[in-house]
PDB file of N, CA and C in Angstrom:
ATOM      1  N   UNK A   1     331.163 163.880  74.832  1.00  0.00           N
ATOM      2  CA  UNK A   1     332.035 163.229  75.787  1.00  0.00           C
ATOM      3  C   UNK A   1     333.243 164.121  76.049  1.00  0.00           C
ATOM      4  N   UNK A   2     333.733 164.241  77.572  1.00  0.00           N
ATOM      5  CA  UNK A   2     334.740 165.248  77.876  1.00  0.00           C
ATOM      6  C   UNK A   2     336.468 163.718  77.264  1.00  0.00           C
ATOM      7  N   UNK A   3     337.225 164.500  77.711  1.00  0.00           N
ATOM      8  CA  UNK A   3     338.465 164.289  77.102  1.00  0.00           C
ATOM      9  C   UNK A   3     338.882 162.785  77.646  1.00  0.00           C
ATOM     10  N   UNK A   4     338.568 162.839  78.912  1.00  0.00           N
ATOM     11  CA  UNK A   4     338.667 161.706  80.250  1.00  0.00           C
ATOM     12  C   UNK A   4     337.704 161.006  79.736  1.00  0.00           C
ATOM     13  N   UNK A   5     336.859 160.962  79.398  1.00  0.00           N
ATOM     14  CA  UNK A   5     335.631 159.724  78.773  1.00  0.00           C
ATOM     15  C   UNK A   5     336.310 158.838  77.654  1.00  0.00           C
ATOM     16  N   UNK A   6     336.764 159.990  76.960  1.00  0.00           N
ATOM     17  CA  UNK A   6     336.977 159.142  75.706  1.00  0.00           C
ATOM     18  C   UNK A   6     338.357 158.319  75.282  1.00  0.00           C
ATOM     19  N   UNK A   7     338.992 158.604  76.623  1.00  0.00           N
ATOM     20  CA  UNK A   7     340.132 157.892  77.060  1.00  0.00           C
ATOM     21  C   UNK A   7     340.240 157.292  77.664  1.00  0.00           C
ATOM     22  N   UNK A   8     339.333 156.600  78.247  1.00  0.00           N
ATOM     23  CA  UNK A   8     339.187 155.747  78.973  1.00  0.00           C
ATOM     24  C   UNK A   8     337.998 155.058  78.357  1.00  0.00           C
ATOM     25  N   UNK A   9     337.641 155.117  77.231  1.00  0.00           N
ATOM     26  CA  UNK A   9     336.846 154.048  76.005  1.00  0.00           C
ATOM     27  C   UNK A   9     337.959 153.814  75.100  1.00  0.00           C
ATOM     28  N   UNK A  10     338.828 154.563  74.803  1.00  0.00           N
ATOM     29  CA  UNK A  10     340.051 154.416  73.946  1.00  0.00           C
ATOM     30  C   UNK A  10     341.019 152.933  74.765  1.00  0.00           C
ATOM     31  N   UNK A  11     341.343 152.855  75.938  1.00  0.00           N
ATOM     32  CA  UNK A  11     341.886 152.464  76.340  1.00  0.00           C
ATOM     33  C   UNK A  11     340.933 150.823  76.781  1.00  0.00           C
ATOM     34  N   UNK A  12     339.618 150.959  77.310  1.00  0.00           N
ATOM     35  CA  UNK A  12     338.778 149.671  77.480  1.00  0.00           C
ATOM     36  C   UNK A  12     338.688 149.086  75.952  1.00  0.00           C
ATOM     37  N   UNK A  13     338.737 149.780  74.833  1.00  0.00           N
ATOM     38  CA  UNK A  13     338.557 149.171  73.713  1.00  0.00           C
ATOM     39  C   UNK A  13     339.898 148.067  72.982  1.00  0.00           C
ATOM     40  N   UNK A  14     341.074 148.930  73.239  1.00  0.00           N
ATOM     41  CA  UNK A  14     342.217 148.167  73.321  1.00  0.00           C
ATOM     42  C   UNK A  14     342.550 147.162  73.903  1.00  0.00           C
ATOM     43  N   UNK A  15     342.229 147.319  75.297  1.00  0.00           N
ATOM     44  CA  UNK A  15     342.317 145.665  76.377  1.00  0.00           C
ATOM     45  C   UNK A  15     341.732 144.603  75.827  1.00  0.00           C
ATOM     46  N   UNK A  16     340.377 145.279  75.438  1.00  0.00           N
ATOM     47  CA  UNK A  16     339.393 144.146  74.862  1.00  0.00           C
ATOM     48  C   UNK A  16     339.676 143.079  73.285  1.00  0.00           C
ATOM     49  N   UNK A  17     340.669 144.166  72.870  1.00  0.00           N
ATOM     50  CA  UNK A  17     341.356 143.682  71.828  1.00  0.00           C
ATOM     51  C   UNK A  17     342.401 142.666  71.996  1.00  0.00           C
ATOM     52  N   UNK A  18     343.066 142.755  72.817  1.00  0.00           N
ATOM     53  CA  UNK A  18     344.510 142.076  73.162  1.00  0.00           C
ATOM     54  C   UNK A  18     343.868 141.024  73.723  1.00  0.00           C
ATOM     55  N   UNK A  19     342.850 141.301  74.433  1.00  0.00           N
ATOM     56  CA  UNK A  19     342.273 140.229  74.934  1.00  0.00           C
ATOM     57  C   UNK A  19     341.464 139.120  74.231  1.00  0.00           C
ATOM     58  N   UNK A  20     341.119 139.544  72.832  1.00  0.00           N
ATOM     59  CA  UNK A  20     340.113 138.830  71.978  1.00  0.00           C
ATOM     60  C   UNK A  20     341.709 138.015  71.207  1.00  0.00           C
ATOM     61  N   UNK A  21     342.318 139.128  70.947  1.00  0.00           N
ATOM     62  CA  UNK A  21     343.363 138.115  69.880  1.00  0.00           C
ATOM     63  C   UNK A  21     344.223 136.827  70.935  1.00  0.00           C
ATOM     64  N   UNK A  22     344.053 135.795  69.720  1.00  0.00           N
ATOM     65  CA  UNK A  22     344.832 134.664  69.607  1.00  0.00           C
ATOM     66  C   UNK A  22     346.431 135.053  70.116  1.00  0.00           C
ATOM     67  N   UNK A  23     347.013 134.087  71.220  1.00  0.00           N
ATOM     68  CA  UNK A  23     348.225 134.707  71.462  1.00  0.00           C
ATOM     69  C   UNK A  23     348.827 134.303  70.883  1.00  0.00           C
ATOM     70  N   UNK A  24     350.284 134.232  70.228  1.00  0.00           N
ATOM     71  CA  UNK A  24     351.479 134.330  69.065  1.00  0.00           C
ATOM     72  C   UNK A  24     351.914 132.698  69.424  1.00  0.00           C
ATOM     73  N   UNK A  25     352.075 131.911  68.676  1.00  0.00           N
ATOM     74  CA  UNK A  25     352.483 130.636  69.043  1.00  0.00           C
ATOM     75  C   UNK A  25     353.411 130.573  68.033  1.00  0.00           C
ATOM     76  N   UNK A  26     354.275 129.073  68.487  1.00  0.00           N
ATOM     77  CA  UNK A  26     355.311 128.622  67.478  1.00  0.00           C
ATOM     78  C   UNK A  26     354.565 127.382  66.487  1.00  0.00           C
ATOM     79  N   UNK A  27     355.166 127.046  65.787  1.00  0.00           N
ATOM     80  CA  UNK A  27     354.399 126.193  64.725  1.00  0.00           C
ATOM     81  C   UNK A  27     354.183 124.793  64.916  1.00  0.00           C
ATOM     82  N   UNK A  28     355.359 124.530  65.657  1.00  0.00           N
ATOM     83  CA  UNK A  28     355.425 123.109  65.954  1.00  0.00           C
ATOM     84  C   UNK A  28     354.400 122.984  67.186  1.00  0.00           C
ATOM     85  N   UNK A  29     353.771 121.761  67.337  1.00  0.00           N
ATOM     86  CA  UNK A  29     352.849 121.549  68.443  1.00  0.00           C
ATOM     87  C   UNK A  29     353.193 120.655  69.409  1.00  0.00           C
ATOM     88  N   UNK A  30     353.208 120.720  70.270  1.00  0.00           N
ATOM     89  CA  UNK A  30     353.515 119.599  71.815  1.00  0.00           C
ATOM     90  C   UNK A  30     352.469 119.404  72.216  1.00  0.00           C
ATOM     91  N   UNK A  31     352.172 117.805  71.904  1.00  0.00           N
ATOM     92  CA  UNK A  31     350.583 116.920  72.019  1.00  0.00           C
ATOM     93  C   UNK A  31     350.603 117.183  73.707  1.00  0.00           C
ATOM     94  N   UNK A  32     351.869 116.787  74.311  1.00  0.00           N
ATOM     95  CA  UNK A  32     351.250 116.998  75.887  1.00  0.00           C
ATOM     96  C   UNK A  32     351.364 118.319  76.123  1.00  0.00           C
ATOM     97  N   UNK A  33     351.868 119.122  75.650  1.00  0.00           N
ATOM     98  CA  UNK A  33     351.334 120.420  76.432  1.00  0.00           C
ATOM     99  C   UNK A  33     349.800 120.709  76.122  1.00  0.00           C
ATOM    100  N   UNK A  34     349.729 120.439  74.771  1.00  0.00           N
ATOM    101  CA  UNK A  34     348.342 120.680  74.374  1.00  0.00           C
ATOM    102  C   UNK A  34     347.044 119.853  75.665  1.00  0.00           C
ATOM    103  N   UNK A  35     347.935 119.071  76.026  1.00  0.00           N
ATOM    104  CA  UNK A  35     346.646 118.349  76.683  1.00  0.00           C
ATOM    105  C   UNK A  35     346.454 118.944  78.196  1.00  0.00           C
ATOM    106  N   UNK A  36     348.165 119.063  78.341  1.00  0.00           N
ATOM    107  CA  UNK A  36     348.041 120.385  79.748  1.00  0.00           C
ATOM    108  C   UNK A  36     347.120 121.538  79.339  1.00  0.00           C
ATOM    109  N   UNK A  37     347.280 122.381  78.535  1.00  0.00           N
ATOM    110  CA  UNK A  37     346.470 123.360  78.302  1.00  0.00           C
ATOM    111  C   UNK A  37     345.020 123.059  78.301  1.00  0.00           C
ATOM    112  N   UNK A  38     344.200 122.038  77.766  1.00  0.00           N
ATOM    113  CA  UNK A  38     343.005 121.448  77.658  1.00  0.00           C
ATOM    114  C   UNK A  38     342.522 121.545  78.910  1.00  0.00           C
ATOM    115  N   UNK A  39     343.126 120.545  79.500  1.00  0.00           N
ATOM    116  CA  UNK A  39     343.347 120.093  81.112  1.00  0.00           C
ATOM    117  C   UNK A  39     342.771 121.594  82.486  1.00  0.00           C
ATOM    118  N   UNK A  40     343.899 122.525  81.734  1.00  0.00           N
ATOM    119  CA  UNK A  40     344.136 124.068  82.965  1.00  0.00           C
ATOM    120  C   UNK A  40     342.694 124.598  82.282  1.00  0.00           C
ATOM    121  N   UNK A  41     342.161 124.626  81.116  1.00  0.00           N
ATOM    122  CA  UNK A  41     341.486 125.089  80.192  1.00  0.00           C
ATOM    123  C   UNK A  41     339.838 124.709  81.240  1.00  0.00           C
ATOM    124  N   UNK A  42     339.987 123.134  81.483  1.00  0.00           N
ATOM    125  CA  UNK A  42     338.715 122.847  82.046  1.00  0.00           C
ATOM    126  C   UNK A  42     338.521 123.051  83.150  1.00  0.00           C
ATOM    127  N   UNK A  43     339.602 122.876  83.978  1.00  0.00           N
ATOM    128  CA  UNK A  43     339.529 123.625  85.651  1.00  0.00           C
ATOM    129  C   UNK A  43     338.976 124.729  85.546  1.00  0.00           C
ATOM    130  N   UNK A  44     339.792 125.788  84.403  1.00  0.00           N
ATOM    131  CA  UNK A  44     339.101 127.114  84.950  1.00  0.00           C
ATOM    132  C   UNK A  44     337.444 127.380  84.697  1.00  0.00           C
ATOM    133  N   UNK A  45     337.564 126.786  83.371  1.00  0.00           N
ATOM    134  CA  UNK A  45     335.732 126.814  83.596  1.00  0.00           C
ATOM    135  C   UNK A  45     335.045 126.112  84.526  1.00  0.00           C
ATOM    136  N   UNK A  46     335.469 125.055  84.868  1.00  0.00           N
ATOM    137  CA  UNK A  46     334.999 124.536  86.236  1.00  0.00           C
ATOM    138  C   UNK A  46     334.682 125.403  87.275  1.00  0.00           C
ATOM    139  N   UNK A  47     335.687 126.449  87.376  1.00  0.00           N
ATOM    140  CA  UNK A  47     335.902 128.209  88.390  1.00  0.00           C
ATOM    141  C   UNK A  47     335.033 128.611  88.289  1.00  0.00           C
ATOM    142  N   UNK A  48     334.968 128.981  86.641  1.00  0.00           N
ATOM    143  CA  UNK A  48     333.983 129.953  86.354  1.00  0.00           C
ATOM    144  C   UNK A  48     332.273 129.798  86.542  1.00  0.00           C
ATOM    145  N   UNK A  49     332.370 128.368  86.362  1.00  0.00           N
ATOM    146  CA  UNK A  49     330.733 127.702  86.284  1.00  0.00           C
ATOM    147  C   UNK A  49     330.659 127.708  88.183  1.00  0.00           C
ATOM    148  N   UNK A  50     331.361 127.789  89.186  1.00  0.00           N
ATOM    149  CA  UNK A  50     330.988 127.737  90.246  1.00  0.00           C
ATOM    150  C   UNK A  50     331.079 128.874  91.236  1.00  0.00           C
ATOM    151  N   UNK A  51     331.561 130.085  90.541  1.00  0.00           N
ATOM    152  CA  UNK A  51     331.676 130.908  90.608  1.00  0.00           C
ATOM    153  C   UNK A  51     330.040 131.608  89.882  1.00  0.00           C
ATOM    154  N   UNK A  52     329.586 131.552  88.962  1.00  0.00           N
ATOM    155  CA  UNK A  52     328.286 131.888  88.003  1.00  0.00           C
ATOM    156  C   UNK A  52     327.362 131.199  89.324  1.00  0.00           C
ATOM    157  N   UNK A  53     327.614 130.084  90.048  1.00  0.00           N
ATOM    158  CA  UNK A  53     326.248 129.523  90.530  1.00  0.00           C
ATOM    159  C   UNK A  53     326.056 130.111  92.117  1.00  0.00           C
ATOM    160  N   UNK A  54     327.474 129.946  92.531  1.00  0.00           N
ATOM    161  CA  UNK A  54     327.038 131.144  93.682  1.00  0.00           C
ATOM    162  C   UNK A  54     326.551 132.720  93.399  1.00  0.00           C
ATOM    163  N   UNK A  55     326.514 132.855  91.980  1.00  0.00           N
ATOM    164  CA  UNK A  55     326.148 134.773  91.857  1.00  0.00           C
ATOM    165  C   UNK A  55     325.005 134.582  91.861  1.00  0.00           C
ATOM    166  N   UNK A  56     324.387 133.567  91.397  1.00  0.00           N
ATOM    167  CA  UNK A  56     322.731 132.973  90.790  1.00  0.00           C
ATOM    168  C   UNK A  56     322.076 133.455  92.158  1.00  0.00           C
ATOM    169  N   UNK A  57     322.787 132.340  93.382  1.00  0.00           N
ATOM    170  CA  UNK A  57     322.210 132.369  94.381  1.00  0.00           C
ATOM    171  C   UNK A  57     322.168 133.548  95.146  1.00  0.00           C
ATOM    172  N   UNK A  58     323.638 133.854  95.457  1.00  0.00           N
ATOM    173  CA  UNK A  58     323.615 135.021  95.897  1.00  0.00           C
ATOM    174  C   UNK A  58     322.799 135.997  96.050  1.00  0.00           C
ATOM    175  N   UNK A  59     322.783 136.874  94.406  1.00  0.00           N
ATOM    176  CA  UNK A  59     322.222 137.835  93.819  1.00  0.00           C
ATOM    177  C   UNK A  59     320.784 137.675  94.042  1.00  0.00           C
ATOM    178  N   UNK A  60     319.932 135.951  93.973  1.00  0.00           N
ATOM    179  CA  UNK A  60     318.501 136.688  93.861  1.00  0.00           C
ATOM    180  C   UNK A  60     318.524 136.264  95.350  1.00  0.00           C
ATOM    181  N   UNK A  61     319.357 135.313  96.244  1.00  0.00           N
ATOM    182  CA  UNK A  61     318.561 136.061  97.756  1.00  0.00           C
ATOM    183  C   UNK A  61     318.761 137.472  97.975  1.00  0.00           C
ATOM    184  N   UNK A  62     320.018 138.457  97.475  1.00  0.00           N
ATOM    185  CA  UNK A  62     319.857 139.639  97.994  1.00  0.00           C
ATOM    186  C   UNK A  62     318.431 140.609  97.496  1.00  0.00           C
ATOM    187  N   UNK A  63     318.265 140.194  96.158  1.00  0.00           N
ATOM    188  CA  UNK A  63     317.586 140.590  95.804  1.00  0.00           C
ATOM    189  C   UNK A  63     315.362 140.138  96.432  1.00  0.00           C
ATOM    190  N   UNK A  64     315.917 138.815  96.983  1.00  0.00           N
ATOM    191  CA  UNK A  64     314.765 138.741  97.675  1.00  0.00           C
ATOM    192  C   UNK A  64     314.354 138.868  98.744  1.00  0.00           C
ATOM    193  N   UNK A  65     315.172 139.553  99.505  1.00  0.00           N
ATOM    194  CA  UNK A  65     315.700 140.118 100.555  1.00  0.00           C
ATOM    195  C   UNK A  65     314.948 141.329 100.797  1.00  0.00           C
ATOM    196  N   UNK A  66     315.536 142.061  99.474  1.00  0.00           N
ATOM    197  CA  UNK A  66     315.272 143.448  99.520  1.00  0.00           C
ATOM    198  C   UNK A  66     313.482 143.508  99.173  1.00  0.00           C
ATOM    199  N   UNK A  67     313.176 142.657  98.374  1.00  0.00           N
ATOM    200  CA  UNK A  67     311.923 142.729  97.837  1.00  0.00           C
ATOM    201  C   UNK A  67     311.038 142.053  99.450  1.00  0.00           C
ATOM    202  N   UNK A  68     311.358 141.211  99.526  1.00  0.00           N
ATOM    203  CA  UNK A  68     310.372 140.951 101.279  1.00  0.00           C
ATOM    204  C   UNK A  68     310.189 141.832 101.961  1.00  0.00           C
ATOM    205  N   UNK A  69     311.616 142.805 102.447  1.00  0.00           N
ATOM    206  CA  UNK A  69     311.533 143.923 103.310  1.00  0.00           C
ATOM    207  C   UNK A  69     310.322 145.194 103.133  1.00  0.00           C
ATOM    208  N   UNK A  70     310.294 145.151 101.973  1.00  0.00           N
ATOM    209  CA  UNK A  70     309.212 146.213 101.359  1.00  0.00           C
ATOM    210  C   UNK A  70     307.760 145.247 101.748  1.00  0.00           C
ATOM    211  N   UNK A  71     307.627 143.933 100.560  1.00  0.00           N
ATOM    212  CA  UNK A  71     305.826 144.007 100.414  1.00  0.00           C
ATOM    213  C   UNK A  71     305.971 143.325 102.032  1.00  0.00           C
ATOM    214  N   UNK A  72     306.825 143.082 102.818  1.00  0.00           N
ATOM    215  CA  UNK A  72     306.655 142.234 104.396  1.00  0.00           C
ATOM    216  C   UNK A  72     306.124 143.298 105.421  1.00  0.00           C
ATOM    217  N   UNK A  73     306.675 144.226 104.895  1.00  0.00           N
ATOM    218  CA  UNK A  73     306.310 145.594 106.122  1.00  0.00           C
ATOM    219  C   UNK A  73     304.338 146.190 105.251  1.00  0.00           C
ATOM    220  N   UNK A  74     304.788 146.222 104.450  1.00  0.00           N
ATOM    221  CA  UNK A  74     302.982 146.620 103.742  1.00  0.00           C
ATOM    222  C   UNK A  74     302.067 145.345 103.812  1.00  0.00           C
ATOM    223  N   UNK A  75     302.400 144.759 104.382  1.00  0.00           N
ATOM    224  CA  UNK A  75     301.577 143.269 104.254  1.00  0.00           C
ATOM    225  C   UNK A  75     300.862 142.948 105.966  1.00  0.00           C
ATOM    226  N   UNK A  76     302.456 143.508 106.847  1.00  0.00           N
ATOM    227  CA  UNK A  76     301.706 143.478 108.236  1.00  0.00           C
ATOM    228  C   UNK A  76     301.041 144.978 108.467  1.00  0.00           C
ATOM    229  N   UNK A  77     301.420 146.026 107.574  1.00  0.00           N
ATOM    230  CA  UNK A  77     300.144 146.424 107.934  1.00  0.00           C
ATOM    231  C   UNK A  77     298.847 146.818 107.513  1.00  0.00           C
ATOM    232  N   UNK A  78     298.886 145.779 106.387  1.00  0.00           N
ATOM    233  CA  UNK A  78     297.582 145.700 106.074  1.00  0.00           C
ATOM    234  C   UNK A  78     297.143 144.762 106.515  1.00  0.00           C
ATOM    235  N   UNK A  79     297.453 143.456 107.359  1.00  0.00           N
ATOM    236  CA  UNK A  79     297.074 142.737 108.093  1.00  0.00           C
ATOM    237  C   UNK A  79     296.463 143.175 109.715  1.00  0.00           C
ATOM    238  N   UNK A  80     297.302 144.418 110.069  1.00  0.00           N
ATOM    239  CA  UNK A  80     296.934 145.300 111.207  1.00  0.00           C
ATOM    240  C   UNK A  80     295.827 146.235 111.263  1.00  0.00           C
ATOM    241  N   UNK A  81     295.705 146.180 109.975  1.00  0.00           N
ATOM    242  CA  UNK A  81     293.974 147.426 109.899  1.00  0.00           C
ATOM    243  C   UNK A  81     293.119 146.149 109.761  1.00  0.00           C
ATOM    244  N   UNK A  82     293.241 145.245 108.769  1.00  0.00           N
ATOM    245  CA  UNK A  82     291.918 144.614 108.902  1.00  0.00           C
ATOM    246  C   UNK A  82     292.760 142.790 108.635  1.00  0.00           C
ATOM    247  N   UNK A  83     292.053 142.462 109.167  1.00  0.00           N
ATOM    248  CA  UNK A  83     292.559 140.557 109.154  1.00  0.00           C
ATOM    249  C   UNK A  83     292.288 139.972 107.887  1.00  0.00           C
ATOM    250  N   UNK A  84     290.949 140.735 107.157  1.00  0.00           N
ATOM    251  CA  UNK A  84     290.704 139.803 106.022  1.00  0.00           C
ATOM    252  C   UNK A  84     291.704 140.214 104.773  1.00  0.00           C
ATOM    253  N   UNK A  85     292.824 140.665 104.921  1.00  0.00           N
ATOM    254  CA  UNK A  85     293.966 141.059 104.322  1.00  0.00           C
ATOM    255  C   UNK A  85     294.938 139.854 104.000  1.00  0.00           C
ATOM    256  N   UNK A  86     294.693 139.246 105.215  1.00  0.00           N
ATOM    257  CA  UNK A  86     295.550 138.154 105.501  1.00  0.00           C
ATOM    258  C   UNK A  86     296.287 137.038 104.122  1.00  0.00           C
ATOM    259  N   UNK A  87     295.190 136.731 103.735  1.00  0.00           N
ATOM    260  CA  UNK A  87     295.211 135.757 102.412  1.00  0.00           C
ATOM    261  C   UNK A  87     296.316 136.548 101.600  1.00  0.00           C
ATOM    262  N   UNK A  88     296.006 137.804 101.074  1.00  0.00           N
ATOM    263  CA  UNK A  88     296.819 138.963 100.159  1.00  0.00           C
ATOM    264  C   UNK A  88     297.788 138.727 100.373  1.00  0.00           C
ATOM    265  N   UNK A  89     297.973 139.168 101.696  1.00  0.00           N
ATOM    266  CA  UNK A  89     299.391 139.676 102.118  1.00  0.00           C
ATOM    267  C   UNK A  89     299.992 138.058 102.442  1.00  0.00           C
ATOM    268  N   UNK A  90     299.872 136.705 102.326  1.00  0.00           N
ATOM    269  CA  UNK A  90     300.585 135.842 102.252  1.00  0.00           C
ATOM    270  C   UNK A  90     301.070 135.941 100.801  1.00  0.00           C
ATOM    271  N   UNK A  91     300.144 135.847  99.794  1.00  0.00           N
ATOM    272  CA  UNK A  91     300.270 135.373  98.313  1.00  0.00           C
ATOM    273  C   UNK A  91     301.630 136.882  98.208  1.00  0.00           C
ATOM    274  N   UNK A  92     301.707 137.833  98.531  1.00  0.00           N
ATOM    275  CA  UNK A  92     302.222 138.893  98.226  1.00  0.00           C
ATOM    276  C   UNK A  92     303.846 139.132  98.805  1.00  0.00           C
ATOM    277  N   UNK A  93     303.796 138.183 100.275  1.00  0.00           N
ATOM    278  CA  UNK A  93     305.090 137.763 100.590  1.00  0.00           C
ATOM    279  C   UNK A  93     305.798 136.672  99.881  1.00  0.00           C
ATOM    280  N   UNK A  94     305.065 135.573  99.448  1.00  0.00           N
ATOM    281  CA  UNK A  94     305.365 134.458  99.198  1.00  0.00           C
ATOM    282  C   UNK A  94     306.145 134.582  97.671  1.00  0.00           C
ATOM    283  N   UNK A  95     305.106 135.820  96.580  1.00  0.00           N
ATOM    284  CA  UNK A  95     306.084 135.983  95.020  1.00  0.00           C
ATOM    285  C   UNK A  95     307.566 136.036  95.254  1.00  0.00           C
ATOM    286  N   UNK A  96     307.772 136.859  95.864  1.00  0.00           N
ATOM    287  CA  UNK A  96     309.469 137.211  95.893  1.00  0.00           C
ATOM    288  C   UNK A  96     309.892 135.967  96.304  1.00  0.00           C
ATOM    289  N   UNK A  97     309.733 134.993  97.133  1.00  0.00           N
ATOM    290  CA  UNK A  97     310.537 133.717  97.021  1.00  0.00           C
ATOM    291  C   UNK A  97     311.120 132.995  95.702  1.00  0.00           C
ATOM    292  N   UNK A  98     309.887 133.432  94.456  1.00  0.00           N
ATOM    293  CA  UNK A  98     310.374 132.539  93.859  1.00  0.00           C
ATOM    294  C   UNK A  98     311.577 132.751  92.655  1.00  0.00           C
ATOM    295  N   UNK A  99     311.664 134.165  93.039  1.00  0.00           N
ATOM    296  CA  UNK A  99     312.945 135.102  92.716  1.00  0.00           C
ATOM    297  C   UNK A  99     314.436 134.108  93.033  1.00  0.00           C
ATOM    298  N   UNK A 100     314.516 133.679  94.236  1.00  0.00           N
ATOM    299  CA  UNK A 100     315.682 133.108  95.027  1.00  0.00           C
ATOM    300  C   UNK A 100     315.044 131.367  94.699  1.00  0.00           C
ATOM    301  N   UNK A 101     313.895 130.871  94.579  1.00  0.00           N
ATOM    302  CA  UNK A 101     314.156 129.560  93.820  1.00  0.00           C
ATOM    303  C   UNK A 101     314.340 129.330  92.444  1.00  0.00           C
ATOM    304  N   UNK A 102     314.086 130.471  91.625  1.00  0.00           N
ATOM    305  CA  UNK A 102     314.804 130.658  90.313  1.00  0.00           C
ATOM    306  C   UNK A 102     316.367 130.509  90.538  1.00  0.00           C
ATOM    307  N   UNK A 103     316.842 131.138  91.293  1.00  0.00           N
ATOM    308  CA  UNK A 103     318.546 131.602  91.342  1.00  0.00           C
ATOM    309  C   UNK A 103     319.226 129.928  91.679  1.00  0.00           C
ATOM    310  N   UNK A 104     318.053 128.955  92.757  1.00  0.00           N
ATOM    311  CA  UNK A 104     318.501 127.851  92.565  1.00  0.00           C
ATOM    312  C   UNK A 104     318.653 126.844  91.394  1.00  0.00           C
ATOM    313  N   UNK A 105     317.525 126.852  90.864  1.00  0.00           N
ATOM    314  CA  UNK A 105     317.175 126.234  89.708  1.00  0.00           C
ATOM    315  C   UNK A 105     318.499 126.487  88.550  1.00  0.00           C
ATOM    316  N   UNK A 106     319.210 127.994  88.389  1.00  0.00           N
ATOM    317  CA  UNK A 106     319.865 128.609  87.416  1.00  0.00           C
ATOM    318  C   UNK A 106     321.218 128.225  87.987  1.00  0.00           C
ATOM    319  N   UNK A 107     321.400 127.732  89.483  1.00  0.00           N
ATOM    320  CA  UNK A 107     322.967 127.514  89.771  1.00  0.00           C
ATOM    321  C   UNK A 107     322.564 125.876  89.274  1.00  0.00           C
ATOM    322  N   UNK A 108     321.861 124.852  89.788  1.00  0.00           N
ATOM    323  CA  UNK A 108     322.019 123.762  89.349  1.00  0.00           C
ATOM    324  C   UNK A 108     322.176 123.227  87.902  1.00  0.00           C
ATOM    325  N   UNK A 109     321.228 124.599  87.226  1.00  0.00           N
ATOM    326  CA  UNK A 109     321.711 124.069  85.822  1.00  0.00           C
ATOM    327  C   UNK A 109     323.138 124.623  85.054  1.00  0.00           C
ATOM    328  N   UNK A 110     324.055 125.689  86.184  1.00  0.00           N
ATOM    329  CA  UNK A 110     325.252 125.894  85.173  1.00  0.00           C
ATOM    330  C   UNK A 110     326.009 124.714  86.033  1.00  0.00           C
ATOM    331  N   UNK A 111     325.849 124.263  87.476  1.00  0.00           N
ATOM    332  CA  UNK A 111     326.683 122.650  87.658  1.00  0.00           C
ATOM    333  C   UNK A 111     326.718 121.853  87.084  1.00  0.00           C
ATOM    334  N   UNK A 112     325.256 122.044  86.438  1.00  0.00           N
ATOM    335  CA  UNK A 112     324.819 120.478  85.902  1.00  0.00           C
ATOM    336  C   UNK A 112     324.808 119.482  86.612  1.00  0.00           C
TER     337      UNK A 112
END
């Protein structure tokens, strides 16, 4: 690793640290702040879980997107040399769908 690599693992390793530790509190506890914090605590995962279910979706339509474009173009033309192709080249468009009804299935279950 050159000099720039390993300073910039030096430095991602540290963030990740500050970021793992517990932040410095006082001893005494405040029941309602605590419950504010709980409270801000569940919104944001609320964020995060709806944020995770649009990537679900997102990600495998792009991704089924990209995969149609390919077997969709080899499919019409193997449908163009001969017809009895036809059957194939449905079953062969149709897999990649279920790429993007997975991605549904995986956002409904981080909504719940």
């Amino acid at each position: 690793m050159n000099r720039k690599t390993s300073l910039y693992l030096v430095a991602l390793l540290a963030v990740m640290t500050l970021l793992v530790l517990p932040p410095a509190s006082a001893t005494e506890h405040d029941t309602a702040a605590d419950d504010a914090t709980v409270e801000a605590a569940k919104e944001t995962s609320r964020g995060y879980m709806a944020i995770g279910a649009g990537l679900a979706i997102g990600l495998a339509g792009i991704g089924t997107g990209v995969a149609q474009s390919h077997t969709g173009a080899a499919a019409v033309g193997a449908v163009a040399e001969d017809r009895g192709n036809f059957a194939n080249s449905l079953i062969f468009i149709a897999i990649p769908e279920t790429v993007v009804i997975l991605g549904f299935v995986i956002a409904n279950q981080i909504l719940g």
